[in-house]
N, C-alpha and C. Protein backbone atom coordinates (compact mmCIF):
# COMPACT_ATOMS: atom_id res chain seq x y z
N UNK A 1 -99.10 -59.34 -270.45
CA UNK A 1 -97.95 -60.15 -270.81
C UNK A 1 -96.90 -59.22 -271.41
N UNK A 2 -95.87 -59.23 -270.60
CA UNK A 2 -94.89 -58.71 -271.41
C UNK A 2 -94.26 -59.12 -272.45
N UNK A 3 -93.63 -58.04 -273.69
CA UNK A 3 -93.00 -59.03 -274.94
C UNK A 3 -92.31 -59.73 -275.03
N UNK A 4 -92.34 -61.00 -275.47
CA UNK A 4 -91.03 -61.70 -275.24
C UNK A 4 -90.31 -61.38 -276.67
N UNK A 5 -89.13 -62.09 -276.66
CA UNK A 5 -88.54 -62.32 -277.65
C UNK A 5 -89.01 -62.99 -278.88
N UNK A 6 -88.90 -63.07 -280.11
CA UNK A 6 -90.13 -64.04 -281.30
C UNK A 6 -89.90 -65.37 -280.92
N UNK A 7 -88.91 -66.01 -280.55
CA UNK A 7 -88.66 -67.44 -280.11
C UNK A 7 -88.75 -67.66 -278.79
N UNK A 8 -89.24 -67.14 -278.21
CA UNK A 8 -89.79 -67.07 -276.93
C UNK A 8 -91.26 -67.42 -276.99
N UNK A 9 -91.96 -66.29 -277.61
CA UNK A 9 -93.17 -65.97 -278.20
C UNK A 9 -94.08 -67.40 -278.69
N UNK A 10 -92.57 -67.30 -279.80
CA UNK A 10 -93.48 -68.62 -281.09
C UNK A 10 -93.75 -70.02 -280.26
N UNK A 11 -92.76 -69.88 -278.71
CA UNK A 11 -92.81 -71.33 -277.91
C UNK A 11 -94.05 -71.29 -277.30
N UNK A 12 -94.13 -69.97 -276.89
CA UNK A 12 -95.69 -69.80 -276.09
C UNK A 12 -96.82 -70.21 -276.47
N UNK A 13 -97.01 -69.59 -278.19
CA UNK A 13 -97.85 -69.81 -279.09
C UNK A 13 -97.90 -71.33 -279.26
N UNK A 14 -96.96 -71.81 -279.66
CA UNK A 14 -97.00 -73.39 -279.45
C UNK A 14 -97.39 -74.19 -278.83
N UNK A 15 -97.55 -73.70 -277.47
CA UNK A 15 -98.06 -74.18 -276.39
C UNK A 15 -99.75 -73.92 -276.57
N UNK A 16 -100.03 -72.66 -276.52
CA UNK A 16 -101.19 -72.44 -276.75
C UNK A 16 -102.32 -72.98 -277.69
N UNK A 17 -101.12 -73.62 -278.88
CA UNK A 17 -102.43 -73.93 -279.69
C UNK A 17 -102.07 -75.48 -279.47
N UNK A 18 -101.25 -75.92 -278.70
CA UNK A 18 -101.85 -77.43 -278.19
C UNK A 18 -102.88 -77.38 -277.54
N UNK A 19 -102.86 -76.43 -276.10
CA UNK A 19 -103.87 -76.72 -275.54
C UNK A 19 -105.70 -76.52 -275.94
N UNK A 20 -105.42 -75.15 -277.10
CA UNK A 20 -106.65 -75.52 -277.69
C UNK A 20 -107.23 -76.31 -278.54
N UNK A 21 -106.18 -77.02 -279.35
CA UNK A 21 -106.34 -78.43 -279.95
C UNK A 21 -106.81 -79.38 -279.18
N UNK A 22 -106.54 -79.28 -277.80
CA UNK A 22 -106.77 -80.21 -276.76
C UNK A 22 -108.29 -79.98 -276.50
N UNK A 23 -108.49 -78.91 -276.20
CA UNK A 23 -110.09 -78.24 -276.22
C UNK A 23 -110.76 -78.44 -277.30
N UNK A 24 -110.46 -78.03 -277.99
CA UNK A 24 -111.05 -78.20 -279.43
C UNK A 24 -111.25 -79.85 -279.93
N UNK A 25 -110.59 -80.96 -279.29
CA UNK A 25 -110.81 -82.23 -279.83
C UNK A 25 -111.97 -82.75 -278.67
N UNK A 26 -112.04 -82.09 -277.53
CA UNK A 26 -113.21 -82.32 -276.52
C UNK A 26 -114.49 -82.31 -276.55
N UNK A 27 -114.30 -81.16 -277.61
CA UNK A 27 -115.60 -80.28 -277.86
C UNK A 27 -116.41 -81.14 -279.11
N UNK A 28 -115.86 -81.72 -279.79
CA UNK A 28 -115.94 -81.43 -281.76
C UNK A 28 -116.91 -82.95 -281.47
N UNK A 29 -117.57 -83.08 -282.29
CA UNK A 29 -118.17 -84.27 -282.50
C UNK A 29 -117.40 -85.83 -283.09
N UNK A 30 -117.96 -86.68 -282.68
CA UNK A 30 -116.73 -87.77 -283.05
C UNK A 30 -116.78 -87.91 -284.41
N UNK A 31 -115.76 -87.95 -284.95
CA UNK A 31 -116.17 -88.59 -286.75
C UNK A 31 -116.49 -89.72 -287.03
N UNK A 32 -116.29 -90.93 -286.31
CA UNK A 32 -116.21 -92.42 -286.11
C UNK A 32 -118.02 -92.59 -285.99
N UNK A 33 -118.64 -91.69 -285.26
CA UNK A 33 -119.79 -91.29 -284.83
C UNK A 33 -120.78 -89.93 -285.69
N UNK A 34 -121.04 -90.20 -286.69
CA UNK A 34 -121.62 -89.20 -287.30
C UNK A 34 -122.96 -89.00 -286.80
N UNK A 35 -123.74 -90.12 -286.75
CA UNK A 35 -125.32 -89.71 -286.02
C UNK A 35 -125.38 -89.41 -285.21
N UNK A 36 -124.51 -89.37 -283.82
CA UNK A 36 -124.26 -89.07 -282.86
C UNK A 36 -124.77 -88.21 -282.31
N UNK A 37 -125.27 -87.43 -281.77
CA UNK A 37 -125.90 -86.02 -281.26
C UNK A 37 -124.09 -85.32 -280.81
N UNK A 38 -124.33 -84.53 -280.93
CA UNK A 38 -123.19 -83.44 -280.62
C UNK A 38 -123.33 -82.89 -279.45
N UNK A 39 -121.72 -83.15 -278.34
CA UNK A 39 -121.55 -83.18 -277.09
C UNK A 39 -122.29 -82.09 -276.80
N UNK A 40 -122.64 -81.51 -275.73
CA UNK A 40 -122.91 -80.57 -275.13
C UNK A 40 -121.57 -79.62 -273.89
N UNK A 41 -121.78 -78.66 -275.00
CA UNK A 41 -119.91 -78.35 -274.18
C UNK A 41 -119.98 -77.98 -272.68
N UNK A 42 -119.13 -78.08 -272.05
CA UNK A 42 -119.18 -78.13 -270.49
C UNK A 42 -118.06 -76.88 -270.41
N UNK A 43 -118.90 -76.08 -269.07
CA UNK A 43 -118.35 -74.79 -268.48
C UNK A 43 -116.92 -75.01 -268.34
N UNK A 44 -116.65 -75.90 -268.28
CA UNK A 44 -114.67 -75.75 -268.13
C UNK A 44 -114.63 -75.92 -269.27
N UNK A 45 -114.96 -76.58 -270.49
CA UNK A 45 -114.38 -76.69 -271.87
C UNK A 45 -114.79 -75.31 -272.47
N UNK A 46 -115.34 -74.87 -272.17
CA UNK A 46 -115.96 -73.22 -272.67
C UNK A 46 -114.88 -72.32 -271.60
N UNK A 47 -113.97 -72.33 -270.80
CA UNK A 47 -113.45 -71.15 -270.16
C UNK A 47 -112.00 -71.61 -270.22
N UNK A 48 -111.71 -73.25 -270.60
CA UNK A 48 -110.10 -73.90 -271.38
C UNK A 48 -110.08 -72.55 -272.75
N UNK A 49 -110.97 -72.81 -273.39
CA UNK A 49 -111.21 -72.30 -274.82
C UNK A 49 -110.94 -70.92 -274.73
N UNK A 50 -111.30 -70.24 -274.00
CA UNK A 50 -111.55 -68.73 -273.68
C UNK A 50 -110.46 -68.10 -272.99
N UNK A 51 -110.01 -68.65 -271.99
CA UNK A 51 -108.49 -68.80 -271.27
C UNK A 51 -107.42 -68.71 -272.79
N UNK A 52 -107.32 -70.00 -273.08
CA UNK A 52 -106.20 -69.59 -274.24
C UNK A 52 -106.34 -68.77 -275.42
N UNK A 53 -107.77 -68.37 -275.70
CA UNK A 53 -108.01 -67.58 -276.52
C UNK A 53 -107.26 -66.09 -276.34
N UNK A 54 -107.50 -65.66 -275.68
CA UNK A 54 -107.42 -64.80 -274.28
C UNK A 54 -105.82 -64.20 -273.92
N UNK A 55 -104.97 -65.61 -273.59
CA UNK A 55 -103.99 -65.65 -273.28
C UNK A 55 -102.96 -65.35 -274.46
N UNK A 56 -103.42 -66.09 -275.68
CA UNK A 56 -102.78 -65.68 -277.46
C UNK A 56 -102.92 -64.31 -277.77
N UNK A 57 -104.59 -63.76 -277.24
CA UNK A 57 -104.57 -62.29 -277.79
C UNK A 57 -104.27 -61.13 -277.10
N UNK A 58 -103.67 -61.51 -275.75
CA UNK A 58 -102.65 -60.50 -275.05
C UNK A 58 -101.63 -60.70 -275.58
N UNK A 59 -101.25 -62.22 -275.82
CA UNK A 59 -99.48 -62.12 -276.41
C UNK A 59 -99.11 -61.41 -277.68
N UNK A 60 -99.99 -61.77 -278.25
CA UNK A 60 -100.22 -60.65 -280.07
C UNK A 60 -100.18 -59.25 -280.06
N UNK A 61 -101.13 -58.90 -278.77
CA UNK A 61 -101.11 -57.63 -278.87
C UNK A 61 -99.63 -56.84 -278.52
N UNK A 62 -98.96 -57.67 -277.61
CA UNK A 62 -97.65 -57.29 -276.61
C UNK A 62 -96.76 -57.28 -277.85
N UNK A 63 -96.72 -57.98 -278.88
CA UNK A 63 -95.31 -58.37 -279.57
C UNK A 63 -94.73 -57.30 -280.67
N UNK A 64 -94.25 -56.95 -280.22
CA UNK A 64 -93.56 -56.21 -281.55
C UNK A 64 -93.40 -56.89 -283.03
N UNK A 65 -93.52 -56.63 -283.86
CA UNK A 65 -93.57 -56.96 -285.34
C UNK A 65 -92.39 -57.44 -285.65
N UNK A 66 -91.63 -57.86 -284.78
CA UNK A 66 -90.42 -58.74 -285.38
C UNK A 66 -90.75 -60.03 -285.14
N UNK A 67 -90.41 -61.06 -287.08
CA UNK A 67 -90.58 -62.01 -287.01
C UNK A 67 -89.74 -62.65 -286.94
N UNK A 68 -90.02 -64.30 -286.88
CA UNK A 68 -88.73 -64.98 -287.68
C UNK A 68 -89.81 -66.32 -287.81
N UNK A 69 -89.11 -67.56 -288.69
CA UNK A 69 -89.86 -68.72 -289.19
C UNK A 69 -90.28 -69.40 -288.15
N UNK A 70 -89.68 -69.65 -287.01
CA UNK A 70 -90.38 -70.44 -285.70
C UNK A 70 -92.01 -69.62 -285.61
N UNK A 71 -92.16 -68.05 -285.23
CA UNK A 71 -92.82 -67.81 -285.01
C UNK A 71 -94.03 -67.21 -286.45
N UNK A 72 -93.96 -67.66 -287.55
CA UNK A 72 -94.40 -67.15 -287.96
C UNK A 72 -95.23 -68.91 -288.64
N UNK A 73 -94.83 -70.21 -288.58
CA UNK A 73 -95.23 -71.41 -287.81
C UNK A 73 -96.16 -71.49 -287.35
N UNK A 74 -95.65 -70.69 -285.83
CA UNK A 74 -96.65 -70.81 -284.80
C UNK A 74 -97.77 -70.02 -285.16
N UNK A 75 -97.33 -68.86 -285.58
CA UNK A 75 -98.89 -68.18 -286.08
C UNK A 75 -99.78 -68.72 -287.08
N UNK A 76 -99.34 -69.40 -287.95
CA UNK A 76 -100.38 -70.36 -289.06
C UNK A 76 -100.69 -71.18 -288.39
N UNK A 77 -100.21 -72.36 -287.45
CA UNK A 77 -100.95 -73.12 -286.40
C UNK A 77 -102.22 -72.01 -285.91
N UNK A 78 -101.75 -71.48 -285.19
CA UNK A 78 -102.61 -70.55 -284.45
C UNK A 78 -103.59 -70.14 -285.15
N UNK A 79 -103.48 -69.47 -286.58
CA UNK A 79 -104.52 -68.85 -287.19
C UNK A 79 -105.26 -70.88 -287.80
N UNK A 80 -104.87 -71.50 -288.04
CA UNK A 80 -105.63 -72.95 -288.48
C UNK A 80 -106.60 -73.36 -287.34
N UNK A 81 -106.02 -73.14 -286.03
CA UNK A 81 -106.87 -73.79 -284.97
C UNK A 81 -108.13 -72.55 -284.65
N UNK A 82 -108.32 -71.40 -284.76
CA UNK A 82 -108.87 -70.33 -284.50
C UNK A 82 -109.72 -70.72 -285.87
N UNK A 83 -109.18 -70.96 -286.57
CA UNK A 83 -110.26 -71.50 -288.06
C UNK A 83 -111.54 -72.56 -287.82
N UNK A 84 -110.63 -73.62 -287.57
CA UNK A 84 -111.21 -74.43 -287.01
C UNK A 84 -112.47 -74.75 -285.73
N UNK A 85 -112.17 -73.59 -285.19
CA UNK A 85 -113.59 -73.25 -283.50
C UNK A 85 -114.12 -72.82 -284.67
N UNK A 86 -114.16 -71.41 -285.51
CA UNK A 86 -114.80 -71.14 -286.30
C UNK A 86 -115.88 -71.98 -286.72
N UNK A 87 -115.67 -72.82 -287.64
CA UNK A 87 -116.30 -73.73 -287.99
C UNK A 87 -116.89 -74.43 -286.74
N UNK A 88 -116.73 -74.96 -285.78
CA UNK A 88 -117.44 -75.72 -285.00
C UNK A 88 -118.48 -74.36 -283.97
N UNK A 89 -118.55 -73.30 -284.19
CA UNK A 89 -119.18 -72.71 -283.46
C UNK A 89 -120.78 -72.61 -283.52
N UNK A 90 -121.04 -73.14 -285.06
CA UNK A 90 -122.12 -73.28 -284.86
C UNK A 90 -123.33 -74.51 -284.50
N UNK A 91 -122.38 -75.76 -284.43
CA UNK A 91 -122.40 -76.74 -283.64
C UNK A 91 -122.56 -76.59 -282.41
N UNK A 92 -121.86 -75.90 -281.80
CA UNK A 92 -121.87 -75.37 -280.30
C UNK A 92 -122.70 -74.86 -280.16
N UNK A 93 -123.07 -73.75 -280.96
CA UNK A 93 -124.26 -72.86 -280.55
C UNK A 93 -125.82 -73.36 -280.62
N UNK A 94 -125.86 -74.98 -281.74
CA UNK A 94 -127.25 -75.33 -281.71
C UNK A 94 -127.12 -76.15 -281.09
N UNK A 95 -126.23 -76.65 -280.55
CA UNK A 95 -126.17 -77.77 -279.30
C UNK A 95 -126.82 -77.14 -277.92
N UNK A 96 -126.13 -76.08 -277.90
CA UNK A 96 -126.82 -75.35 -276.56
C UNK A 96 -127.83 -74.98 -276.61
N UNK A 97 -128.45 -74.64 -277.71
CA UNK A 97 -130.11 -74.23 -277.81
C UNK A 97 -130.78 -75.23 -277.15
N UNK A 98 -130.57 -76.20 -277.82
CA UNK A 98 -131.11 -77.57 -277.84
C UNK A 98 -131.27 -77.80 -276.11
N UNK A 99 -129.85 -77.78 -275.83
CA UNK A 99 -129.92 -78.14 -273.92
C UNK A 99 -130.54 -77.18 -273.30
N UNK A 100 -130.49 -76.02 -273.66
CA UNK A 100 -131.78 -75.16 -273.07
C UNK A 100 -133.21 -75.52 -273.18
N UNK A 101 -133.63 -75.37 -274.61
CA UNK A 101 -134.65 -76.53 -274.47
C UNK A 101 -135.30 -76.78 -273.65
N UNK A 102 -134.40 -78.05 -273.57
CA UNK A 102 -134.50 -79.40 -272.26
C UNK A 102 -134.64 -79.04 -270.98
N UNK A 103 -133.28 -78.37 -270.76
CA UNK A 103 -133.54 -77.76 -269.29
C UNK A 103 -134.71 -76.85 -269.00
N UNK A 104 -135.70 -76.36 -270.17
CA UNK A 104 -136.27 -75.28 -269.88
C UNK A 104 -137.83 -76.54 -269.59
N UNK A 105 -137.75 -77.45 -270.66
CA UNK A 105 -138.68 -78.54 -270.43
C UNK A 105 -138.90 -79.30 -269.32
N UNK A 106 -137.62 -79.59 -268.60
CA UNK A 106 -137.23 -80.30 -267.37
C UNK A 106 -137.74 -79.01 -266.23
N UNK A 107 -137.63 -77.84 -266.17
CA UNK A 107 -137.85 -76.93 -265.06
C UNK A 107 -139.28 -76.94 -265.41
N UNK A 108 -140.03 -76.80 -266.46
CA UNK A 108 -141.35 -76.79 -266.50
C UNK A 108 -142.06 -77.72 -266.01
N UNK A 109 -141.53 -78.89 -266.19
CA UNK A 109 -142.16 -80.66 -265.90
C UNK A 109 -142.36 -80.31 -263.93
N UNK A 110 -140.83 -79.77 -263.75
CA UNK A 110 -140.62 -80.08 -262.20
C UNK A 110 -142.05 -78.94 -261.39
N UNK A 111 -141.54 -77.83 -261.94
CA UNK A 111 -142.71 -76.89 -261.37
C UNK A 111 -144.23 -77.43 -261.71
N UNK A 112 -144.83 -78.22 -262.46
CA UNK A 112 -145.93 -78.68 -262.70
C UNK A 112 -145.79 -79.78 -261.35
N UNK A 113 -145.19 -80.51 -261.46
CA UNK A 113 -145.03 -81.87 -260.32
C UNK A 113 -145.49 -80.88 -259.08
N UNK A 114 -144.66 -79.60 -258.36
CA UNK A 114 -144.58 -78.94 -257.43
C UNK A 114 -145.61 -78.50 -257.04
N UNK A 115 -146.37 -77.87 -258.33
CA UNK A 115 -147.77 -77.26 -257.97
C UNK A 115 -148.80 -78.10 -257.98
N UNK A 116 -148.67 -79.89 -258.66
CA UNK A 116 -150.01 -80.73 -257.99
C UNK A 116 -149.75 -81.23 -256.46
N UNK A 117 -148.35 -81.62 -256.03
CA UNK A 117 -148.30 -82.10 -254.71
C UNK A 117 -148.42 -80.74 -253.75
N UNK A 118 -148.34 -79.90 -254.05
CA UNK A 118 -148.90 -78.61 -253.22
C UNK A 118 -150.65 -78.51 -253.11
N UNK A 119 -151.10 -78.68 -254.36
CA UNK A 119 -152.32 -78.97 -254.16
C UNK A 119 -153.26 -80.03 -253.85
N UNK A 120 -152.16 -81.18 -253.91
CA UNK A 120 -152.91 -82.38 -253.17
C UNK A 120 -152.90 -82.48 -251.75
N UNK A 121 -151.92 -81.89 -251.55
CA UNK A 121 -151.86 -81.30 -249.66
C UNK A 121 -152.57 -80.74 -249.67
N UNK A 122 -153.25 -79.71 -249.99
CA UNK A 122 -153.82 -79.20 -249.74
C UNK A 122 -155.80 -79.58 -249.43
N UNK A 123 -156.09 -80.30 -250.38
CA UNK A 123 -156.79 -81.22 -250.31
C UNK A 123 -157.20 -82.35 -249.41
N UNK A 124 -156.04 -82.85 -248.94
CA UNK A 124 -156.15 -83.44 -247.70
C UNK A 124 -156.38 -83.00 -246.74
């Protein structure tokens, strides 16, 4: 990304941390719903997240150190929402244990099923 201008920049940034707000409200568990089990994040909500992550820390790196109040806004948004995954990452991370787990329980169940109807053919 080339540098833009800081009000150029701070619009970009703006943009950016909608859309990970947008991600980030996908992801997060409901509050309305506290017992709830906690979503299990899905490969596009994990590469939304990573995409704009991504996309903010090329623009940061590109910008020259001139500020002004639009963009310096956008960067406390930015640094609040980057706070915020923070905190939910480890939600994410025992959520996915968890679906591994399962899936690892579910591939075990199936390969057991596989190897008695293999051997009941066989039998016959």
């Amino acid at each position: 990304m080339p540098p833009l201008a800081p009000s150029e920049f701070s619009q970009t940034l703006h943009e950016i941390n909608s859309r990970l707000r947008f991600w980030l409200d996908s992801v997060a568990p409901d509050p309305a719903q506290p017992e709830a089990p906690n979503r299990v994040i899905t490969p596009q909500q994990m590469a939304g997240l990573l995409s704009e992550l991504m996309l903010a820390g090329e623009g940061l790196r590109a910008q020259p150190n001139v500020r002004d109040a639009a963009l310096d806004q956008a960067m406390s948004e930015y640094r609040e929402t980057v706070e915020r995954l923070r905190a939910l990452l480890p939600a994410i991370h025992s959520t996915l244990l968890r679906e591994r787990a399962r899936l690892e329980q579910e591939r075990a169940r199936v390969q057991a099923a596989t190897e008695w109807a293999f051997g009941s053919r066989q039998t016959l």
